[in-house]
N, C-alpha and C. Protein backbone atom coordinates (compact mmCIF):
# COMPACT_ATOMS: atom_id res chain seq x y z
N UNK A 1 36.10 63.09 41.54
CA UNK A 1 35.75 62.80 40.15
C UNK A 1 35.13 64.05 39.52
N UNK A 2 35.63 64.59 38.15
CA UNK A 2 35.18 65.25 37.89
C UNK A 2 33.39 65.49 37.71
N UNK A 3 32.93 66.64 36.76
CA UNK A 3 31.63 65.85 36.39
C UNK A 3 30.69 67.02 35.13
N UNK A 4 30.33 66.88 34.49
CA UNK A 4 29.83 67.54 33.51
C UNK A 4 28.89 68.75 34.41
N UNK A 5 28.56 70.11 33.79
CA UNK A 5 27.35 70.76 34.89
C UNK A 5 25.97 69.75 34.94
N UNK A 6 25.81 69.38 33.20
CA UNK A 6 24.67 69.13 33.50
C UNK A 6 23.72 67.59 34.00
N UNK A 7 25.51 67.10 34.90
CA UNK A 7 25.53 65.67 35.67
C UNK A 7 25.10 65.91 36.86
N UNK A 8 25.37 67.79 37.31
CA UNK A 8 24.98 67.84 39.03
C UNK A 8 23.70 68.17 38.80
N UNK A 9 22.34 68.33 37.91
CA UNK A 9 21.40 69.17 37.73
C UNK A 9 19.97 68.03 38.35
N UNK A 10 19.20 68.24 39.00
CA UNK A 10 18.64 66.83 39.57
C UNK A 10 17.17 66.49 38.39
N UNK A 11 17.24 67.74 37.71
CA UNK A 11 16.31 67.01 36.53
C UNK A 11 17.50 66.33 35.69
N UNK A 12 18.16 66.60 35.22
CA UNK A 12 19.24 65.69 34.19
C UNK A 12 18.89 63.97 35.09
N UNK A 13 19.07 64.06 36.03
CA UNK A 13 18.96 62.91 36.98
C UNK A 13 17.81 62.26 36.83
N UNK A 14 16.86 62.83 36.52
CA UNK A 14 15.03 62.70 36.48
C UNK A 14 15.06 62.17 35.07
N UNK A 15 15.48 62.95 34.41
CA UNK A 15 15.30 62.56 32.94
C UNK A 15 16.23 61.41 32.37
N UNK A 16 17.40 61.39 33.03
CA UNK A 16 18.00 60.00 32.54
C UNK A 16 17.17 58.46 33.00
N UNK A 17 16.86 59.07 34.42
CA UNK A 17 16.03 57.99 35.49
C UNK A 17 14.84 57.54 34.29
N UNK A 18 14.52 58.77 33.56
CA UNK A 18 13.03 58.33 32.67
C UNK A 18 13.21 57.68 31.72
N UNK A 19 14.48 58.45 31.44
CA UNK A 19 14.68 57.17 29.70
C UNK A 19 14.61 55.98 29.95
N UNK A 20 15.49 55.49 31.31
CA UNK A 20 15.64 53.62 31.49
C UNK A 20 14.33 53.31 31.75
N UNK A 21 13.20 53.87 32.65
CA UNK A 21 11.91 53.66 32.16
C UNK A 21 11.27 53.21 31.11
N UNK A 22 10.99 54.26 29.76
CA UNK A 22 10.72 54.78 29.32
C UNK A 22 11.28 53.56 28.09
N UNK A 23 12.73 53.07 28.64
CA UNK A 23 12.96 52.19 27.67
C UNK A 23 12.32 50.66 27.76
N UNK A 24 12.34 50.32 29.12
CA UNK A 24 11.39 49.04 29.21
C UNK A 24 10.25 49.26 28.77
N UNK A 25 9.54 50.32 28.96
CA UNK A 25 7.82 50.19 28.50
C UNK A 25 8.09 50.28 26.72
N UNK A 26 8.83 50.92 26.34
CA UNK A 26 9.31 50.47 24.92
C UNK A 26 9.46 49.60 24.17
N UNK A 27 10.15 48.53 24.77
CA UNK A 27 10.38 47.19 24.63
C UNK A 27 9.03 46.05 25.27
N UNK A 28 8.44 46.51 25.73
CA UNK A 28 7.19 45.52 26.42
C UNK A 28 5.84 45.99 25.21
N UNK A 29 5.95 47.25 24.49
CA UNK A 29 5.12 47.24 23.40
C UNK A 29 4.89 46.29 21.98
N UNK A 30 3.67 46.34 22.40
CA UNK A 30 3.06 45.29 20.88
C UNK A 30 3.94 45.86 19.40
N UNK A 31 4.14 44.80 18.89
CA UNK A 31 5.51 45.23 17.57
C UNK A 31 4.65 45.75 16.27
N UNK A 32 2.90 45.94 16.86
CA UNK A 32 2.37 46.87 15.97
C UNK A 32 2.35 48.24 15.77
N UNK A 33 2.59 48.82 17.30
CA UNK A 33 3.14 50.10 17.96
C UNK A 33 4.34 50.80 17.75
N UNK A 34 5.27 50.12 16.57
CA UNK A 34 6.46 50.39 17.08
C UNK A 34 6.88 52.17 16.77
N UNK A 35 5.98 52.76 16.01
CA UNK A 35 6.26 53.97 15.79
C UNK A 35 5.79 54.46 17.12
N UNK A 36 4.55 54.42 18.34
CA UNK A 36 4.50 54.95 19.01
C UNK A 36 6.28 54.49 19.86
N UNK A 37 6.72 53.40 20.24
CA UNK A 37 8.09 53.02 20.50
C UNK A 37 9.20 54.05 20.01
N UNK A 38 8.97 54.14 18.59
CA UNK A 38 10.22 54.93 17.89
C UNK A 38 10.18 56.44 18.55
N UNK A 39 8.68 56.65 18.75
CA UNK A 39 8.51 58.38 18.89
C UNK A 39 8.94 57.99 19.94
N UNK A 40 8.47 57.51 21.52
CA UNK A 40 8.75 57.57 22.67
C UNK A 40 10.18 57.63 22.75
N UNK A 41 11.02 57.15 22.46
CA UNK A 41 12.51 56.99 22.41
C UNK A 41 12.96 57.77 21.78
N UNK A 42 13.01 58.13 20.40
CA UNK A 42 13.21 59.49 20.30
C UNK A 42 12.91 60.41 21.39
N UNK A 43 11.65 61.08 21.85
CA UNK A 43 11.52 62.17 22.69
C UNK A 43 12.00 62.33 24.13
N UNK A 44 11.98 60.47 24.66
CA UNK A 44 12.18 60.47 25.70
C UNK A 44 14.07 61.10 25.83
N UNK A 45 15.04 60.28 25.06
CA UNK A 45 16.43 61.09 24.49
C UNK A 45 16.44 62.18 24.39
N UNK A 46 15.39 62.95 23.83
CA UNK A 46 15.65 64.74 23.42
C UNK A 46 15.37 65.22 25.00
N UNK A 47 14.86 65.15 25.72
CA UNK A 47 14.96 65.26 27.00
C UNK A 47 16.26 65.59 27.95
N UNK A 48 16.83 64.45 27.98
CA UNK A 48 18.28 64.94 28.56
C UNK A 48 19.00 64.98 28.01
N UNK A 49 18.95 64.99 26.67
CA UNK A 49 20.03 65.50 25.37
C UNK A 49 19.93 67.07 25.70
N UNK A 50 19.30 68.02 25.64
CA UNK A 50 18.52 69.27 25.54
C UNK A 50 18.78 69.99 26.93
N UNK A 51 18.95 69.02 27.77
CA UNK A 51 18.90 69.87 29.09
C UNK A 51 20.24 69.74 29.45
N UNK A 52 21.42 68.77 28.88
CA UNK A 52 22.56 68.67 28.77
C UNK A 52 22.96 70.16 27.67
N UNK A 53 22.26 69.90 26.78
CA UNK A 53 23.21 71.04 25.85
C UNK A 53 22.57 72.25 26.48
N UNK A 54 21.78 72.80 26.94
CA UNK A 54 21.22 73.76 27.92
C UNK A 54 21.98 74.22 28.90
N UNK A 55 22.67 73.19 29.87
CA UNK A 55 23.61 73.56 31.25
C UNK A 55 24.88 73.74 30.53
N UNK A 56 25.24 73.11 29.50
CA UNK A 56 26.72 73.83 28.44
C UNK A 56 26.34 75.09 28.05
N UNK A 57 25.61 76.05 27.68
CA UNK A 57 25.41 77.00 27.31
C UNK A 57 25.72 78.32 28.13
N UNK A 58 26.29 79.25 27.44
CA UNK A 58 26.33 80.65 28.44
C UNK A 58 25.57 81.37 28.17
N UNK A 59 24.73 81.76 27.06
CA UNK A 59 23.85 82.77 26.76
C UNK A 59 23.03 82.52 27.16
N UNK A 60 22.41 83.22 28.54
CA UNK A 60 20.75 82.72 28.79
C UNK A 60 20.00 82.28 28.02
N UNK A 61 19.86 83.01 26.84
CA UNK A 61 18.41 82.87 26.28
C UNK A 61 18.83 81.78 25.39
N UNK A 62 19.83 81.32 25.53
CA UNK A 62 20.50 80.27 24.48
C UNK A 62 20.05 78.82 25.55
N UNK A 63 20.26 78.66 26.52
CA UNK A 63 20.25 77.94 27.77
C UNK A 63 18.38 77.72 28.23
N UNK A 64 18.23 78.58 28.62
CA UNK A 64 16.53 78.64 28.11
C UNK A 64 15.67 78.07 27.08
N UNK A 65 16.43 78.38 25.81
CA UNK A 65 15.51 77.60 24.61
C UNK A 65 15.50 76.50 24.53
N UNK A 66 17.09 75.53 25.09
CA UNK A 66 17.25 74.38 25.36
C UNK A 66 16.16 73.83 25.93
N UNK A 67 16.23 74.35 27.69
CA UNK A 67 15.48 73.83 28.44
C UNK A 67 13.73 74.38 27.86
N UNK A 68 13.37 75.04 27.42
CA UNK A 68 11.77 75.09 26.46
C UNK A 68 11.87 73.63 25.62
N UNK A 69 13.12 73.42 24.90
CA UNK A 69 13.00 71.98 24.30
C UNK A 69 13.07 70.87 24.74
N UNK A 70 13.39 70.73 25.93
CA UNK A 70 13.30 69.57 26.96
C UNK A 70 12.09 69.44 27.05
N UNK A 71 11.40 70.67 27.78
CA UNK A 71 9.61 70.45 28.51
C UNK A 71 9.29 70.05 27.27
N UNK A 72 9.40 70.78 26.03
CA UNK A 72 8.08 70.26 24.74
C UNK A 72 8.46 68.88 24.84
N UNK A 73 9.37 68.22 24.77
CA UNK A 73 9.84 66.61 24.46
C UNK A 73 9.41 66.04 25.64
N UNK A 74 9.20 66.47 27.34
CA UNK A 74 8.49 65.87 27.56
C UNK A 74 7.49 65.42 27.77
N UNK A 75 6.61 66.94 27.56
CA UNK A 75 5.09 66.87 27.14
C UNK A 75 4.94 65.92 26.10
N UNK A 76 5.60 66.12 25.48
CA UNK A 76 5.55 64.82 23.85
C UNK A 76 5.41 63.49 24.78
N UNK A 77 6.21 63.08 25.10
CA UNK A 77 6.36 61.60 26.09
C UNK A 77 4.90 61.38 26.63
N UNK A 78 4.10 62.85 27.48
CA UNK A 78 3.61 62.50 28.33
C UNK A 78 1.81 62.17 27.46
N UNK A 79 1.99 62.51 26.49
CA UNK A 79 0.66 62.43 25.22
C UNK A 79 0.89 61.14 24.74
N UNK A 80 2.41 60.60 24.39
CA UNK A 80 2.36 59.06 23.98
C UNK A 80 1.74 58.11 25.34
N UNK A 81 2.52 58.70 26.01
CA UNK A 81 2.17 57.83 27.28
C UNK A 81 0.60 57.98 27.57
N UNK A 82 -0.23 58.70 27.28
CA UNK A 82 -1.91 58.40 27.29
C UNK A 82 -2.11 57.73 26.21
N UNK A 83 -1.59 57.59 25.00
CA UNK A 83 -2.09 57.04 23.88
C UNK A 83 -2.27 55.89 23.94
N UNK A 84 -0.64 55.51 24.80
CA UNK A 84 -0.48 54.33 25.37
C UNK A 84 -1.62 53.76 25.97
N UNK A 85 -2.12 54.40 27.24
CA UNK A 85 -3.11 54.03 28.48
C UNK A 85 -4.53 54.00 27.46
N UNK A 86 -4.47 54.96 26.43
CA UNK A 86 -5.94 54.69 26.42
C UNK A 86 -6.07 53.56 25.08
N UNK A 87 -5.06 53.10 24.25
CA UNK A 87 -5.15 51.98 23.77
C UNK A 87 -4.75 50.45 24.33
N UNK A 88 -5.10 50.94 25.69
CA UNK A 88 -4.36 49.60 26.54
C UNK A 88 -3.39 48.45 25.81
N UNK A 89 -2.37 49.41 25.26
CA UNK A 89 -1.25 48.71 25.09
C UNK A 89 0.26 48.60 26.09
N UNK A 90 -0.16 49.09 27.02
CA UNK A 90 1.07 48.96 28.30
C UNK A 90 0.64 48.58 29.37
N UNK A 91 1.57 48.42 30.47
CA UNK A 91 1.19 47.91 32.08
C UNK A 91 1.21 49.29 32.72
N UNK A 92 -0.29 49.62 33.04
CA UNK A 92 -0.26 50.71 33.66
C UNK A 92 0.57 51.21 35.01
N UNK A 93 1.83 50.47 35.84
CA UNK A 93 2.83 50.47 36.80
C UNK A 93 4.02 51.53 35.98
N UNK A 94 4.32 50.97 34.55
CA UNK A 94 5.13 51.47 34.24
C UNK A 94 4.98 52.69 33.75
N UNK A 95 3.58 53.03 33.25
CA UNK A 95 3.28 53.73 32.60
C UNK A 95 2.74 54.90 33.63
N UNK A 96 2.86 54.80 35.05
CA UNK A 96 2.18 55.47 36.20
C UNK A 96 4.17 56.13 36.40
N UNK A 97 4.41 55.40 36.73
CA UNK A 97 5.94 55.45 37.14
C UNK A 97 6.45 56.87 36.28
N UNK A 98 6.30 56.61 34.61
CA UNK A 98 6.72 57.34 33.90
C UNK A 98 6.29 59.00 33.69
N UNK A 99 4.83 58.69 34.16
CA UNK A 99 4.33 59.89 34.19
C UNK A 99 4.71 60.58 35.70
N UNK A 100 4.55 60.13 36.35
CA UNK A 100 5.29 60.85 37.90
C UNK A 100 6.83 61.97 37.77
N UNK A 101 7.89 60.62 37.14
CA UNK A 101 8.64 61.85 36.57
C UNK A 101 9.15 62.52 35.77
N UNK A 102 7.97 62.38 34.73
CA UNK A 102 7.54 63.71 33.77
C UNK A 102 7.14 64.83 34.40
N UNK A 103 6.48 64.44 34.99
CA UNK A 103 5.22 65.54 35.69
C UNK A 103 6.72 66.88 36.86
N UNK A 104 7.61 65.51 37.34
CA UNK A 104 8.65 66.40 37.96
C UNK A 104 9.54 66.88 36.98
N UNK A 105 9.95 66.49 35.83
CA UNK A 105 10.69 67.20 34.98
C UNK A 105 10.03 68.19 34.84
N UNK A 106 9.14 68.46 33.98
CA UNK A 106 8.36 69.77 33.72
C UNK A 106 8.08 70.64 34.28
N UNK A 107 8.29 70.54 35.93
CA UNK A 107 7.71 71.37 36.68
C UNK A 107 9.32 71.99 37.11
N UNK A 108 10.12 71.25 37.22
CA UNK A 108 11.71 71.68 37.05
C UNK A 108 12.33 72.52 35.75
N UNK A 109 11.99 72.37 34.52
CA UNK A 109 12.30 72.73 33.39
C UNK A 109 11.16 74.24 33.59
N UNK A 110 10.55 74.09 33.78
CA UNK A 110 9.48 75.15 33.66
C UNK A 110 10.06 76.29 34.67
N UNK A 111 10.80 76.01 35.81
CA UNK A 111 11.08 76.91 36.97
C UNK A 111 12.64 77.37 36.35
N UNK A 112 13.07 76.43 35.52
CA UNK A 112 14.38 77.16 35.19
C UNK A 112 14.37 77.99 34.41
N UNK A 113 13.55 77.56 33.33
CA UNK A 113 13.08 78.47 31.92
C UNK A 113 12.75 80.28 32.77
N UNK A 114 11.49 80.14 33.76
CA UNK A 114 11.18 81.45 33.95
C UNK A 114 11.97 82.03 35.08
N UNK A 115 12.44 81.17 35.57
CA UNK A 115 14.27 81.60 36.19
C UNK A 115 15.32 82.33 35.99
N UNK A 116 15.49 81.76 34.37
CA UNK A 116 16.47 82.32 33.41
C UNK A 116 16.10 83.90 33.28
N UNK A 117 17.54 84.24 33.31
CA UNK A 117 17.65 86.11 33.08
C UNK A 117 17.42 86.05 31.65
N UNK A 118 17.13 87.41 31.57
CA UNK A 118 16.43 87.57 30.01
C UNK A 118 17.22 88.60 29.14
């Protein structure tokens, strides 16, 4: 079977893994929240949207900026996701879960970024 590059990449894998996360704790939010919802889903998407159009890219520094826009989107995630915890509006399981692999995206996105030839 064929497969896109940025289908073999094991953060692409991390970050899709996060959205389906990322989408239940979405949906389990109070319907007063829903902009923190809207942002989370938005950012949590720009994530492996970004690191997809990143592994399509040939120009390093073109491929790089991608993946710089992945980490900011998931740092973004990972600030909703306290906003979350500290307005105890989520189940802290899911919200533990989510941050685990953030914490591995970023540390993946971050090694490719200063990886990348310049």
């Amino acid at each position: 079977m064929d497969h896109f590059e940025h289908e073999r990449l094991d953060v692409y894998k991390t970050a899709i893994q996060f959205v389906g996360i990322a989408d239940q704790l979405i949906d389990a939010l109070p319907r007063g929240r829903r902009h923190l919802a809207d942002q989370l889903g938005r950012a949590s998407t720009s994530v492996s949207l970004n690191i997809a159009e990143g592994a399509g890219e040939f120009a390093p520094a073109e491929k790089a900026r991608f993946y710089r826009i992945a980490r900011r989107s998931a740092t973004e995630c990972a600030a909703i996701l306290d906003v979350c915890a500290t307005l105890r509006i989520a189940d802290p399981t899911p919200l533990a879960a989510c941050r685990d692999l953030l914490l591995r995206i970023v540390a993946m996105l971050t090694k490719m970024v200063l990886n990348a030839p310049h």
